[in-house]
PDB file of N, CA and C in Angstrom:
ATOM      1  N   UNK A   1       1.938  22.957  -3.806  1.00  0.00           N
ATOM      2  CA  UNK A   1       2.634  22.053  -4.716  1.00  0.00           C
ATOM      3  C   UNK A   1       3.587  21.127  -3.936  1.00  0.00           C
ATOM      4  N   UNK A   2       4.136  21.664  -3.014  1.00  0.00           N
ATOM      5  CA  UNK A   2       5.389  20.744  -2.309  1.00  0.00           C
ATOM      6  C   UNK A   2       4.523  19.738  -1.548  1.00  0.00           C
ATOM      7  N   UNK A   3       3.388  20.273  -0.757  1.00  0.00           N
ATOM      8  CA  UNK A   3       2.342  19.721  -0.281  1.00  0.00           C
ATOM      9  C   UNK A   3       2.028  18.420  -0.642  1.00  0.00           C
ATOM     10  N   UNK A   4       1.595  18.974  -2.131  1.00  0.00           N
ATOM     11  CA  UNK A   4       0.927  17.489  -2.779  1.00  0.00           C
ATOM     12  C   UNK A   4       2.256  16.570  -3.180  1.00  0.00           C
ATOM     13  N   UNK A   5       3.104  16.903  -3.434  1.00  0.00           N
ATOM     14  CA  UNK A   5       4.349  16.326  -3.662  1.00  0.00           C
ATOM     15  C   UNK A   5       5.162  15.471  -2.461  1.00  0.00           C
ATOM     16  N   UNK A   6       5.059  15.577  -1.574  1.00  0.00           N
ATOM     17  CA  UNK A   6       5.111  15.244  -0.229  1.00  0.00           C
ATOM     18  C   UNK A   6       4.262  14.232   0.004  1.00  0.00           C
ATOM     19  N   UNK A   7       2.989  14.491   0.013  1.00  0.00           N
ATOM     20  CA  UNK A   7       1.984  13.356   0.408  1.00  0.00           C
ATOM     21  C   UNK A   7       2.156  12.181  -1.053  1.00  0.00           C
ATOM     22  N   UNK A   8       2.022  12.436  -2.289  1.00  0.00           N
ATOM     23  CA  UNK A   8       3.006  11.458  -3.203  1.00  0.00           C
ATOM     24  C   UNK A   8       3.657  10.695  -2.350  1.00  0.00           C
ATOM     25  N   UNK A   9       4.622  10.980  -1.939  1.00  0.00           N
ATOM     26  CA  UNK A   9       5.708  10.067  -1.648  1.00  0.00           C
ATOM     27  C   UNK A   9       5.438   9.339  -1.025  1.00  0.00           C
ATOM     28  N   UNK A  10       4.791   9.990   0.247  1.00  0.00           N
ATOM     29  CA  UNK A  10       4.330   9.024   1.468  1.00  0.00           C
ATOM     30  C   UNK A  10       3.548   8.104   0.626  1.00  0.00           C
ATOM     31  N   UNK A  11       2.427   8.402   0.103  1.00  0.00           N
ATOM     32  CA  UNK A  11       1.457   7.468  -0.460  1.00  0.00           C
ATOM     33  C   UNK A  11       2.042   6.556  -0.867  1.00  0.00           C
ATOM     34  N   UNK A  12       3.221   6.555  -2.237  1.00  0.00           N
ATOM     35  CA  UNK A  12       4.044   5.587  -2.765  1.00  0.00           C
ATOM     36  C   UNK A  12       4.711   4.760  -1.991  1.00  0.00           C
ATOM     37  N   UNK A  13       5.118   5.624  -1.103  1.00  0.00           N
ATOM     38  CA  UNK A  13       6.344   4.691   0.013  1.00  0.00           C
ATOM     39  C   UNK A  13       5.453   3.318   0.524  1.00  0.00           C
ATOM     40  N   UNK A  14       4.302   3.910   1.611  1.00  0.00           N
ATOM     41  CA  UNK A  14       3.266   3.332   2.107  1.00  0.00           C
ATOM     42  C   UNK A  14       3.106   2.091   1.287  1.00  0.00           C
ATOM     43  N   UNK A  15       2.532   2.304   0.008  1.00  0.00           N
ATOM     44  CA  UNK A  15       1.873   1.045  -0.931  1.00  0.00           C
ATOM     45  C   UNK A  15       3.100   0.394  -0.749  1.00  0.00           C
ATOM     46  N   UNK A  16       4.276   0.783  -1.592  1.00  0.00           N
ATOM     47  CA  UNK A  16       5.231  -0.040  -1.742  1.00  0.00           C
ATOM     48  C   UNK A  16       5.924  -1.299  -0.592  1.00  0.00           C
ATOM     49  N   UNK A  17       5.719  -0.785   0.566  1.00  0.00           N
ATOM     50  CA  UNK A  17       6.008  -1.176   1.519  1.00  0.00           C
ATOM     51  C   UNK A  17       4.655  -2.329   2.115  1.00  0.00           C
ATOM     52  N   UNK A  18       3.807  -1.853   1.838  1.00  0.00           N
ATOM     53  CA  UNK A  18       2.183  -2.564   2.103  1.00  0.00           C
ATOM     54  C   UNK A  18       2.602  -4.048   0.720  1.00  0.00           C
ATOM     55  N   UNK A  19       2.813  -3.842  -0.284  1.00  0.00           N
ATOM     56  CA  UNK A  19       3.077  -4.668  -1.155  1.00  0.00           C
ATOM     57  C   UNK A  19       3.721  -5.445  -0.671  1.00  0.00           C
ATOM     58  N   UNK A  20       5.115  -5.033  -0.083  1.00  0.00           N
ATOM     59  CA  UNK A  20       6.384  -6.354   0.147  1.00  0.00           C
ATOM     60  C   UNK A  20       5.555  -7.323   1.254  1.00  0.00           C
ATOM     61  N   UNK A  21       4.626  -6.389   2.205  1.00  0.00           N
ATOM     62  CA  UNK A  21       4.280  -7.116   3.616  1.00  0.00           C
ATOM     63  C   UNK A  21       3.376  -8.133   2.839  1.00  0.00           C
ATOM     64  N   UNK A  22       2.414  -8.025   2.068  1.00  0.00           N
ATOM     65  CA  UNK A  22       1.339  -8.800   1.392  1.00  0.00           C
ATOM     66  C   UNK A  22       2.409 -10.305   0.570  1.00  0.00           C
ATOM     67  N   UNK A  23       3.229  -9.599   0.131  1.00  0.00           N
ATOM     68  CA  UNK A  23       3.946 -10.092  -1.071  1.00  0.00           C
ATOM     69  C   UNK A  23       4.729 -11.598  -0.291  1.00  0.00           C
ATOM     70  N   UNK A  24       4.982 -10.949   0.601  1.00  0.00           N
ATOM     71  CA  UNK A  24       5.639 -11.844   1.683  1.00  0.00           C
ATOM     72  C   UNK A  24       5.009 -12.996   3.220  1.00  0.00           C
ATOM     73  N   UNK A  25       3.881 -12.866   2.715  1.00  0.00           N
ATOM     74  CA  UNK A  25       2.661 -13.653   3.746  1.00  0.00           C
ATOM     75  C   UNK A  25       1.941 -12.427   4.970  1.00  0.00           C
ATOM     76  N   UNK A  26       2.498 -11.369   5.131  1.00  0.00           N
ATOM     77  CA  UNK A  26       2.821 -10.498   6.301  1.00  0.00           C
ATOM     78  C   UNK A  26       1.483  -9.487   6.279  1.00  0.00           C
ATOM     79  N   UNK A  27       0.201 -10.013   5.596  1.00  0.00           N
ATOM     80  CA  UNK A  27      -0.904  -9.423   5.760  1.00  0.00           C
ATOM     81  C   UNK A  27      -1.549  -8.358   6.734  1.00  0.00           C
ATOM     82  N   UNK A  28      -1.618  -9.158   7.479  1.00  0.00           N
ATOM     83  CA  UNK A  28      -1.539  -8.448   8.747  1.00  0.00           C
ATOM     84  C   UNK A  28      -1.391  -7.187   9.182  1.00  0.00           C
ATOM     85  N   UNK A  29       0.237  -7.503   8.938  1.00  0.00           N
ATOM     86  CA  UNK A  29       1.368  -6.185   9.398  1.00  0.00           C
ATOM     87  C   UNK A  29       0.747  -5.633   8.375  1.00  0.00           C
ATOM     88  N   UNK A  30       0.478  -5.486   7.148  1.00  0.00           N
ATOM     89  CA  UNK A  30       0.744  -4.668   6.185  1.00  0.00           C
ATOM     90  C   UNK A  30      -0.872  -3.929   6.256  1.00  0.00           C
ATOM     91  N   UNK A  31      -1.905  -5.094   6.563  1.00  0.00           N
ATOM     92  CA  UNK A  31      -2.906  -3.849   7.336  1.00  0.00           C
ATOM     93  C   UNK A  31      -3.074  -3.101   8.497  1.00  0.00           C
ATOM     94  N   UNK A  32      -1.830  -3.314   9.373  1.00  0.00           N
ATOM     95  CA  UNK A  32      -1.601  -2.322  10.118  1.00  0.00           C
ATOM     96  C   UNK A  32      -0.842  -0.989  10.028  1.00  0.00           C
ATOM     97  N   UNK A  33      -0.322  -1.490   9.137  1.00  0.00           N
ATOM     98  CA  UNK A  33       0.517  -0.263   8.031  1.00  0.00           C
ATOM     99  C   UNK A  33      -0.575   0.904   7.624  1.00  0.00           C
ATOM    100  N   UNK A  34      -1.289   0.096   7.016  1.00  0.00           N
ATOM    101  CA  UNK A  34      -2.438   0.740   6.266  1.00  0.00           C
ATOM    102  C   UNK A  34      -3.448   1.696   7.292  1.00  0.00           C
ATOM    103  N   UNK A  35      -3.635   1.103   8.297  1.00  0.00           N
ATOM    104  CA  UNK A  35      -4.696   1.956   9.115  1.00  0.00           C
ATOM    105  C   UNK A  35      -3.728   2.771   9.822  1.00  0.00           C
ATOM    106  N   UNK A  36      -2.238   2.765  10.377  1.00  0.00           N
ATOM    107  CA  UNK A  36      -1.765   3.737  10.347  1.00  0.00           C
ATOM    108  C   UNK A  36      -1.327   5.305   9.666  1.00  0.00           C
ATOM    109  N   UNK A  37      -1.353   4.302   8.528  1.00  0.00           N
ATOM    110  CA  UNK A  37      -0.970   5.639   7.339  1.00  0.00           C
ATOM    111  C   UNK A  37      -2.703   6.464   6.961  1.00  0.00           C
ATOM    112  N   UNK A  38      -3.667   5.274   7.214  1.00  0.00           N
ATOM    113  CA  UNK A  38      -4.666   6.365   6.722  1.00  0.00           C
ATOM    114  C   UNK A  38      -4.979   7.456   8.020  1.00  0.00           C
ATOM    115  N   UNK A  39      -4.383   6.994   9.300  1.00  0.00           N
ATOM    116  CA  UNK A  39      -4.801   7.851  10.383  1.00  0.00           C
ATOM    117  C   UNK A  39      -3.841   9.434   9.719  1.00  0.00           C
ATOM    118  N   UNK A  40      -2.716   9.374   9.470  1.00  0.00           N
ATOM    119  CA  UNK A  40      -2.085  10.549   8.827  1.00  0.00           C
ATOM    120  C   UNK A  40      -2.564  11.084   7.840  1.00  0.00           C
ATOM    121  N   UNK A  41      -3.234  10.001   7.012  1.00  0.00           N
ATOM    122  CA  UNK A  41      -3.630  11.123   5.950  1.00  0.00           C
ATOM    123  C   UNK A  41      -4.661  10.215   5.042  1.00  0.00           C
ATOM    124  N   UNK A  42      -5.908  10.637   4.661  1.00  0.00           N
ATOM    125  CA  UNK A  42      -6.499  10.239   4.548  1.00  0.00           C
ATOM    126  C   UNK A  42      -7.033  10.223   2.946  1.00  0.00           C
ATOM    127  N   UNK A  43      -6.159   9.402   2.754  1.00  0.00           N
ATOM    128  CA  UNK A  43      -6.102   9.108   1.085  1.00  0.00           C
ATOM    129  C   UNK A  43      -6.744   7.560   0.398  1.00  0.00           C
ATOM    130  N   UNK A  44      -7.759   7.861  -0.786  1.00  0.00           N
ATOM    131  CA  UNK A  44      -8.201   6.616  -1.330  1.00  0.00           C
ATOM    132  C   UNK A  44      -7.112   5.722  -1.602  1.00  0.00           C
ATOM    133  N   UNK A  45      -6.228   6.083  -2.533  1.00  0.00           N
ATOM    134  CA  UNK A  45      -4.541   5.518  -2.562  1.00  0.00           C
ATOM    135  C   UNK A  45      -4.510   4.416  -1.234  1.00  0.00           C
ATOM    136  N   UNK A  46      -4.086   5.004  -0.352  1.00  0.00           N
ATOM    137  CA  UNK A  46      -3.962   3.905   0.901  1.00  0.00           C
ATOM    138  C   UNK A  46      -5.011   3.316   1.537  1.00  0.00           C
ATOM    139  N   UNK A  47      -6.468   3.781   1.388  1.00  0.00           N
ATOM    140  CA  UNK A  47      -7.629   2.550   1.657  1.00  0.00           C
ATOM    141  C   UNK A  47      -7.528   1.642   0.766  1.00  0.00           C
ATOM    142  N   UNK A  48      -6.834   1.714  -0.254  1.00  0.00           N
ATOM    143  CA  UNK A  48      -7.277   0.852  -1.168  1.00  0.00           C
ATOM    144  C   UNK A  48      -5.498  -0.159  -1.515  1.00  0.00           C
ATOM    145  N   UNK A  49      -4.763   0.074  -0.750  1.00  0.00           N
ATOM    146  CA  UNK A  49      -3.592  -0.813  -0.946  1.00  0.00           C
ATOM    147  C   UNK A  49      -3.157  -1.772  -0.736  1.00  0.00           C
ATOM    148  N   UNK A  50      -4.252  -2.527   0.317  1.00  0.00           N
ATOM    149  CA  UNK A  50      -4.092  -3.838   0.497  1.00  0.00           C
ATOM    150  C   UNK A  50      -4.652  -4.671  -0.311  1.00  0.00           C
ATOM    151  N   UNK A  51      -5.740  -4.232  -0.879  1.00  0.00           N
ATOM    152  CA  UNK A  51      -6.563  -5.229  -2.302  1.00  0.00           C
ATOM    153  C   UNK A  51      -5.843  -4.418  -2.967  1.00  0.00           C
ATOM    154  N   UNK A  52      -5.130  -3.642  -3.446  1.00  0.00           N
ATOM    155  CA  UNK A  52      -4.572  -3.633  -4.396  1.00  0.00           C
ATOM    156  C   UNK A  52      -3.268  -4.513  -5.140  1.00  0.00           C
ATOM    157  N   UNK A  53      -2.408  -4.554  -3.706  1.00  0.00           N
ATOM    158  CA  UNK A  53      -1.218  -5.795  -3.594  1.00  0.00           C
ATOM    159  C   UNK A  53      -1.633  -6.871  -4.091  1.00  0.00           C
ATOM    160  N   UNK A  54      -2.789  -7.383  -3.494  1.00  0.00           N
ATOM    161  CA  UNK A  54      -2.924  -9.003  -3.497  1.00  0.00           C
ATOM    162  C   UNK A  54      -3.700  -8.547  -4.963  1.00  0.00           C
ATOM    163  N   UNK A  55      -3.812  -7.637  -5.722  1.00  0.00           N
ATOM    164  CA  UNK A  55      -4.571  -7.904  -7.416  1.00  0.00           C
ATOM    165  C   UNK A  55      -3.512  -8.081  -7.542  1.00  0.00           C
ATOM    166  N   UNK A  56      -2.481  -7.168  -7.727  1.00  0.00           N
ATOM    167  CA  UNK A  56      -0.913  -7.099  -8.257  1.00  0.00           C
ATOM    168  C   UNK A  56      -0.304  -8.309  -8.043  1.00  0.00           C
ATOM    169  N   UNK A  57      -0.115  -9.099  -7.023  1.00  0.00           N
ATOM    170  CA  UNK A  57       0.348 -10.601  -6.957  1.00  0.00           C
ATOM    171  C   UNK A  57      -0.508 -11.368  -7.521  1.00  0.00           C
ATOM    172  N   UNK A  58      -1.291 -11.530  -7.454  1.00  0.00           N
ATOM    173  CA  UNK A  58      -2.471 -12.261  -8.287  1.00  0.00           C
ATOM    174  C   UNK A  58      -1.680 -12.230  -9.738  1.00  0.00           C
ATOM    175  N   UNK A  59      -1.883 -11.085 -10.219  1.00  0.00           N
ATOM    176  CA  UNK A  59      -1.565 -11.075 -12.250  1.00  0.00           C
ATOM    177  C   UNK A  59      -0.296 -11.752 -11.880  1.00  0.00           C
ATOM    178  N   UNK A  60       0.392 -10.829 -11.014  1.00  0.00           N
ATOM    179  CA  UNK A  60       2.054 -11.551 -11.093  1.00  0.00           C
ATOM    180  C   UNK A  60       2.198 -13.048 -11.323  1.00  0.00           C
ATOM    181  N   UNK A  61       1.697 -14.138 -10.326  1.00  0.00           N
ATOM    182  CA  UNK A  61       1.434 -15.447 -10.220  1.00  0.00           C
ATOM    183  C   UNK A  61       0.675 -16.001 -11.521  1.00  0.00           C
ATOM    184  N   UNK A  62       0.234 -15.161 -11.760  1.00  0.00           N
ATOM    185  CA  UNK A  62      -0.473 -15.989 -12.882  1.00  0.00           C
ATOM    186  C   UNK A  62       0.233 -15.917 -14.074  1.00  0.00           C
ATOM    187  N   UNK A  63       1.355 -15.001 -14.350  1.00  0.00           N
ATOM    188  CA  UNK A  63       2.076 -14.808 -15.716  1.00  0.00           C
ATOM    189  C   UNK A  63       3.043 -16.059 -15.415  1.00  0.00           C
ATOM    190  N   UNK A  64       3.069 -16.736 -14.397  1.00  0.00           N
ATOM    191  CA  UNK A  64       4.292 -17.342 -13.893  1.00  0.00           C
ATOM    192  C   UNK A  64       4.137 -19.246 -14.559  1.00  0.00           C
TER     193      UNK A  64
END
């Protein structure tokens, strides 16, 4: 339980942080983020957080 609770966080932290880099032109970095974090742990969550950002900015921009 603490286990999975633990890797949560990271996962969250990770995206969240993958988001600002996307959010902010910083692509790149933020897929280097990404292939770092999946080397630790190997979660769909973080293969999938860089297209996930740029959907999430996408809707964002468009409500705008």
């Amino acid at each position: 339980m603490m286990k999975k609770s633990a890797e949560d966080r990271f996962v969250g932290s990770v995206r969240q942080l993958i988001e600002i880099l996307v959010g902010t032109g910083h692509k790149a970095e933020a897929e280097k983020i990404r292939a770092q974090a999946v080397l630790v742990l190997d979660d769909t969550r973080l293969k999938s957080s860089v297209s996930d950002a740029e959907q999430k900015i996408e809707k964002s921009n468009g409500k705008k």
